[in-house]
N, C-alpha and C. Protein backbone atom coordinates (compact mmCIF):
# COMPACT_ATOMS: atom_id res chain seq x y z
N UNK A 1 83.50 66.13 102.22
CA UNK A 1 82.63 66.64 101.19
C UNK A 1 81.84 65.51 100.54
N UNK A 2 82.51 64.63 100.27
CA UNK A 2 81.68 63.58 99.71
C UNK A 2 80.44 62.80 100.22
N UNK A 3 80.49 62.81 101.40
CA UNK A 3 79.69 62.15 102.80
C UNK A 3 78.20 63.28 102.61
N UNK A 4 78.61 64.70 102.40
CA UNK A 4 77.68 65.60 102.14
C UNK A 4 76.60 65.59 100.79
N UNK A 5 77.59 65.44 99.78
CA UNK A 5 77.26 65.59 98.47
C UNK A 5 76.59 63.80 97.92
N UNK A 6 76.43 62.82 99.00
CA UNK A 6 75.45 61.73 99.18
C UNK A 6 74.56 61.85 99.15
N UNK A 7 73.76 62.89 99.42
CA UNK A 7 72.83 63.39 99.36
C UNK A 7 72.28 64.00 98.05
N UNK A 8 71.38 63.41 97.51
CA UNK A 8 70.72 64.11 96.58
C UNK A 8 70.00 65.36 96.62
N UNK A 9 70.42 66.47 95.64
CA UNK A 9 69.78 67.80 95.81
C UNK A 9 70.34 68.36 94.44
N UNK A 10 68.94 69.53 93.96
CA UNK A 10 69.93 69.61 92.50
C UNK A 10 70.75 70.36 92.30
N UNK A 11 71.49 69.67 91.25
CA UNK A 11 72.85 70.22 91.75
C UNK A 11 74.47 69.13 92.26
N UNK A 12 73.55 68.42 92.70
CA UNK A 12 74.82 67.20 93.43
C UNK A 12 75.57 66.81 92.62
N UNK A 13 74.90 66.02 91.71
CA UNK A 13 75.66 65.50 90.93
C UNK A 13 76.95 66.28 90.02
N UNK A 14 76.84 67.66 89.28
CA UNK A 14 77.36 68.14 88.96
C UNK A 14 78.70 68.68 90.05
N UNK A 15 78.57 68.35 91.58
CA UNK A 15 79.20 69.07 92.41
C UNK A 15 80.13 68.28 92.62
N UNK A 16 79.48 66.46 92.65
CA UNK A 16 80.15 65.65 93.21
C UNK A 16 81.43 65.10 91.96
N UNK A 17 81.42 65.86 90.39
CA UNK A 17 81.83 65.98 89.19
C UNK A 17 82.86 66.40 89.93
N UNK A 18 83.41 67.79 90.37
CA UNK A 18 84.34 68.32 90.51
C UNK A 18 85.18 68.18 91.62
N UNK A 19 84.63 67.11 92.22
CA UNK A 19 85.50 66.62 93.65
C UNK A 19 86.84 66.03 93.19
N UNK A 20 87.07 65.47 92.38
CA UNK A 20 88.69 65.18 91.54
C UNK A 20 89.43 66.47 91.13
N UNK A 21 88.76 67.14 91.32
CA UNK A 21 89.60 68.42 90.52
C UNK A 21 89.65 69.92 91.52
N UNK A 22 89.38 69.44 92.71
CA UNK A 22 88.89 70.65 93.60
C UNK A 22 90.47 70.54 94.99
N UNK A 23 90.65 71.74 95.14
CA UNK A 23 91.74 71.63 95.99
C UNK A 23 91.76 72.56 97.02
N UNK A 24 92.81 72.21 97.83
CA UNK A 24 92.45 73.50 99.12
C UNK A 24 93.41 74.60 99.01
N UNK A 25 92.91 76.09 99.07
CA UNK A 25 93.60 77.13 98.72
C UNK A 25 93.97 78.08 99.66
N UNK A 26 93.59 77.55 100.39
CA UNK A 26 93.43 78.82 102.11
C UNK A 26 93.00 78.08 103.26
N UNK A 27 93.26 78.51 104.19
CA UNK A 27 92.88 78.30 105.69
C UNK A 27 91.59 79.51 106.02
N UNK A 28 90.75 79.73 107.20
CA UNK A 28 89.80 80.54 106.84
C UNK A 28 90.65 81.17 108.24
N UNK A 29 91.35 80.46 109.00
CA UNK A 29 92.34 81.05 109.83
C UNK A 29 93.72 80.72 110.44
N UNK A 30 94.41 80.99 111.26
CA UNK A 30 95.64 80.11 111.62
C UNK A 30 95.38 78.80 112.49
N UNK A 31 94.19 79.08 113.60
CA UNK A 31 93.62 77.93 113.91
C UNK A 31 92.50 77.04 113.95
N UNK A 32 91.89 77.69 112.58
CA UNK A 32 91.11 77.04 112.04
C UNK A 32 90.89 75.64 110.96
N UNK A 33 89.76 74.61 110.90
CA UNK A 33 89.88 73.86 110.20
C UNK A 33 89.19 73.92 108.54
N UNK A 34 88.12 74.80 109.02
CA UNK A 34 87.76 75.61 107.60
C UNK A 34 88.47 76.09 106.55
N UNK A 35 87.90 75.87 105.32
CA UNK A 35 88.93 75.92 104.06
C UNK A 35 88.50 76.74 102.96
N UNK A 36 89.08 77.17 102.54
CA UNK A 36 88.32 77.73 101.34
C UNK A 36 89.20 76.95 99.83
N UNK A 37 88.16 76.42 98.84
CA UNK A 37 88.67 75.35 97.83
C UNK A 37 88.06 76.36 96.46
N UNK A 38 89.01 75.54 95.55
CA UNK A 38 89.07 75.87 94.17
C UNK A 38 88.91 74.89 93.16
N UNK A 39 87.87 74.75 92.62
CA UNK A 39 88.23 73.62 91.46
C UNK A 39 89.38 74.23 90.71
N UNK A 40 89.90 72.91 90.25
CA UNK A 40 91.33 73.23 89.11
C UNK A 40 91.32 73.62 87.78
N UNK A 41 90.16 72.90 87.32
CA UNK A 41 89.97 72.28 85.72
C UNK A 41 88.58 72.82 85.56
N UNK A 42 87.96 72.37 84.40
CA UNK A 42 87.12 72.87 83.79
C UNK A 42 85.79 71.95 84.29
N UNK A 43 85.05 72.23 85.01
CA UNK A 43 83.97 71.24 85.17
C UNK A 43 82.78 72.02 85.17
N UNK A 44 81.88 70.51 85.09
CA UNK A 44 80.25 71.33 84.83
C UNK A 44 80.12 72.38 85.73
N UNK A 45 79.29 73.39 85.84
CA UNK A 45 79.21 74.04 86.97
C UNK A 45 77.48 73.92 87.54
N UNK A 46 77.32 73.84 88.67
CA UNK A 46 76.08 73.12 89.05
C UNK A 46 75.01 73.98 88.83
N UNK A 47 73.72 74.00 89.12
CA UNK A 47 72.41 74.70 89.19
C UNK A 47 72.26 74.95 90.58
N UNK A 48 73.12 75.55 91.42
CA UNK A 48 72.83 76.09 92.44
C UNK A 48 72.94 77.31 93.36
N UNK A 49 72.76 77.72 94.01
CA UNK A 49 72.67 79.75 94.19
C UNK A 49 74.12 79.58 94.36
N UNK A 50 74.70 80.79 94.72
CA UNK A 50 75.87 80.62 95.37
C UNK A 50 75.56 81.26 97.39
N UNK A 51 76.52 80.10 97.83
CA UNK A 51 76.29 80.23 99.13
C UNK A 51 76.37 79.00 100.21
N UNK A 52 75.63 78.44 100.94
CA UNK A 52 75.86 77.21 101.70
C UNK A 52 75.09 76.20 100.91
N UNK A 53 75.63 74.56 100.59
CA UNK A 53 74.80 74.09 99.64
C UNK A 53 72.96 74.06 100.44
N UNK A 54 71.73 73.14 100.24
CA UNK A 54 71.20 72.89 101.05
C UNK A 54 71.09 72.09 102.25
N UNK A 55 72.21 71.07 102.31
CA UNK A 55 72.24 70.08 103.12
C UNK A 55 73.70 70.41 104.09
N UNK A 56 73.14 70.57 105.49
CA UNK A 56 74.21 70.34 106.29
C UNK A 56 74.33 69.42 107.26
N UNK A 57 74.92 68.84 107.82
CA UNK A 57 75.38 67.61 108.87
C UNK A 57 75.46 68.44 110.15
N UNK A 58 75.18 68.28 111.29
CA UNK A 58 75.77 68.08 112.31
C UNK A 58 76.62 67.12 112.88
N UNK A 59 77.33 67.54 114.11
CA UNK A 59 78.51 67.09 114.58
C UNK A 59 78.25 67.01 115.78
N UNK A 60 78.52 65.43 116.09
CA UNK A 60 78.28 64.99 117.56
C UNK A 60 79.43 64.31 118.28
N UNK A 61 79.28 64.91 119.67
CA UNK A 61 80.72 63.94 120.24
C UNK A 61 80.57 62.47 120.48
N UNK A 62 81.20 61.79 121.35
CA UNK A 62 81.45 60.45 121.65
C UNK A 62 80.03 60.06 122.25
N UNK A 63 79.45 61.20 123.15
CA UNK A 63 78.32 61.32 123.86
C UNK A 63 77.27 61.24 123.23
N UNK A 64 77.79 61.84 122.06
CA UNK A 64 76.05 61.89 120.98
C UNK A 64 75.41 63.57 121.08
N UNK A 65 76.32 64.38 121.90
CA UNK A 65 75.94 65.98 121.94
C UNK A 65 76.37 66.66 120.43
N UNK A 66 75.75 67.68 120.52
CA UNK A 66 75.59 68.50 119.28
C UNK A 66 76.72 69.20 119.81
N UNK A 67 77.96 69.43 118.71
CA UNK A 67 79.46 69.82 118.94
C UNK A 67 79.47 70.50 117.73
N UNK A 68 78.80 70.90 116.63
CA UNK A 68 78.88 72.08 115.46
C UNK A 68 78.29 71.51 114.21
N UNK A 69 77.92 71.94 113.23
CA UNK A 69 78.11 71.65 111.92
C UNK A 69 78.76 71.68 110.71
N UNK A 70 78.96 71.18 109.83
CA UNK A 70 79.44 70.41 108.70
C UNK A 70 78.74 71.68 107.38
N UNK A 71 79.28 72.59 106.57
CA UNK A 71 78.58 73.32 105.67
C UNK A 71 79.85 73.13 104.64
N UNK A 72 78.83 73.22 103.21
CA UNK A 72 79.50 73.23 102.26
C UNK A 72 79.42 74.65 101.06
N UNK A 73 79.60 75.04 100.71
CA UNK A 73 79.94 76.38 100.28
C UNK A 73 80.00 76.34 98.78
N UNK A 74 79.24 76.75 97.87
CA UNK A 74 79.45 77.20 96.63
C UNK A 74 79.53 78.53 95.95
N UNK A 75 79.90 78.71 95.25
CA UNK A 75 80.34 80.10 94.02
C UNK A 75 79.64 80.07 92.80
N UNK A 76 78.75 80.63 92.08
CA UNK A 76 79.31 80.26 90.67
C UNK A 76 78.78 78.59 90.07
N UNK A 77 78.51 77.99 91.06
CA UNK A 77 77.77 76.57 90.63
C UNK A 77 79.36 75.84 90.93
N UNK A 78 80.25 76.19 91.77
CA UNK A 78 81.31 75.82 91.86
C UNK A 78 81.89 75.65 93.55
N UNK A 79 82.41 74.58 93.91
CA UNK A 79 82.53 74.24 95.05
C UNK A 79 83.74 75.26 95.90
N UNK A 80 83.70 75.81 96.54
CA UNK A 80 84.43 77.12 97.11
C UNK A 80 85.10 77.45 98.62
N UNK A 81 84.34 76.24 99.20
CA UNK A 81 84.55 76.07 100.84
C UNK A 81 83.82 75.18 101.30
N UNK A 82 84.67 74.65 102.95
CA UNK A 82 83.90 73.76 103.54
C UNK A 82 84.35 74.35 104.69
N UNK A 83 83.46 74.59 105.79
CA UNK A 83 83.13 75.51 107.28
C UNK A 83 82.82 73.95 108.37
N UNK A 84 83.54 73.79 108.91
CA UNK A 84 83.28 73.26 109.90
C UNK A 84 82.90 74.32 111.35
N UNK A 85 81.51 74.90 111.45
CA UNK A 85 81.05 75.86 112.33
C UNK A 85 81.13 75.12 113.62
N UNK A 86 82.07 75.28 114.84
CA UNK A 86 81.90 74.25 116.36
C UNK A 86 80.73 75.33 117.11
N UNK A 87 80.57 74.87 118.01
CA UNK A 87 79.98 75.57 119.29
C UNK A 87 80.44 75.06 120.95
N UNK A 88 80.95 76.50 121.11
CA UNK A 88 81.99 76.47 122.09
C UNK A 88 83.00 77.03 121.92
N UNK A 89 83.88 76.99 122.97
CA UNK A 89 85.43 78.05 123.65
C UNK A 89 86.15 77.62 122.24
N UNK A 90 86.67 76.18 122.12
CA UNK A 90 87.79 75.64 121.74
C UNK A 90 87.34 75.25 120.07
N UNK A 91 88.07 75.64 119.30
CA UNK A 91 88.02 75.21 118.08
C UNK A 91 88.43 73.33 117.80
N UNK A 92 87.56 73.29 116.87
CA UNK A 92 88.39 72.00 116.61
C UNK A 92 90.01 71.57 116.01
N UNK A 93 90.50 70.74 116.28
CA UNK A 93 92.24 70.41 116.10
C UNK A 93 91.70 70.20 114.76
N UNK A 94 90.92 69.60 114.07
CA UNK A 94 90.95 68.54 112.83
C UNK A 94 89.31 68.34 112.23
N UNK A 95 88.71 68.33 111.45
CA UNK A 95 87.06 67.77 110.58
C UNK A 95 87.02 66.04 111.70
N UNK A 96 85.64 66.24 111.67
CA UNK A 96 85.44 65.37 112.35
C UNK A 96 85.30 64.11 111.93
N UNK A 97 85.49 62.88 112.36
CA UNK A 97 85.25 61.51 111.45
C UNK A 97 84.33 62.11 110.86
N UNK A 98 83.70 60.70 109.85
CA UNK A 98 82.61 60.57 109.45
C UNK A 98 81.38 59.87 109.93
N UNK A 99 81.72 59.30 110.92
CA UNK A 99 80.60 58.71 111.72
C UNK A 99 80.24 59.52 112.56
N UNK A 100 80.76 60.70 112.56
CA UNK A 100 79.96 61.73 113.80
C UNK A 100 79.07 63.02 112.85
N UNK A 101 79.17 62.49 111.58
CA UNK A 101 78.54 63.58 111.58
C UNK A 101 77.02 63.36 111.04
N UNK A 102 76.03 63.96 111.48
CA UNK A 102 75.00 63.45 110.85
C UNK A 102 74.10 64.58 110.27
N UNK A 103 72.87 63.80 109.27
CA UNK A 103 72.12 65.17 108.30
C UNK A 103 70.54 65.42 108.99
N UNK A 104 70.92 66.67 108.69
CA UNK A 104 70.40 67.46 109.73
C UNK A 104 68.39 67.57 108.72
């Protein structure tokens, strides 16, 4: 999330506020790496729709191929999920480094 929220857009700053206080509350499946998060505490809540933020990353393999994207998810002006979307058969085991992922 943080690698995402580097990005300036409005809104960030208030988002990148609640990254100390935001936790993971769910799986989006049993073999999935997607999450659905909750801030804990009371934080600003951002100026932004609710839905995917504007900025997403793609995800490249060792090769440099396009292997899925990187989305971040808000509620409420409140951070709510992060979707690692693959493309292809096999889900991913794990979020991908951070050097693979890049903004799109």
């Amino acid at each position: 999330m943080e690698r995402i929220l580097q990005v300036d857009f409005p809104g960030a700053a208030e988002l990148r506020n609640q990254l100390g206080q935001v936790r993971v509350v769910a799986l989006w499946g049993s073999n999935s790496v997607s999450v659905d998060l909750r801030v804990m505490d009371d934080a600003p809540r951002a100026p932004v729709p609710t839905g995917a933020s504007p900025v997403t990353f793609t995800v490249i393999d060792e090769e440099g191929e396009l292997v899925g994207e990187i989305l971040l998810w808000t509620e409420s002006g409140m951070l709510s999920g992060l979707e690692y979307a693959w493309y292809g058969d096999q889900p991913p085991a794990s979020l991908p480094e951070v050097d693979r992922m890049v903004m799109q």
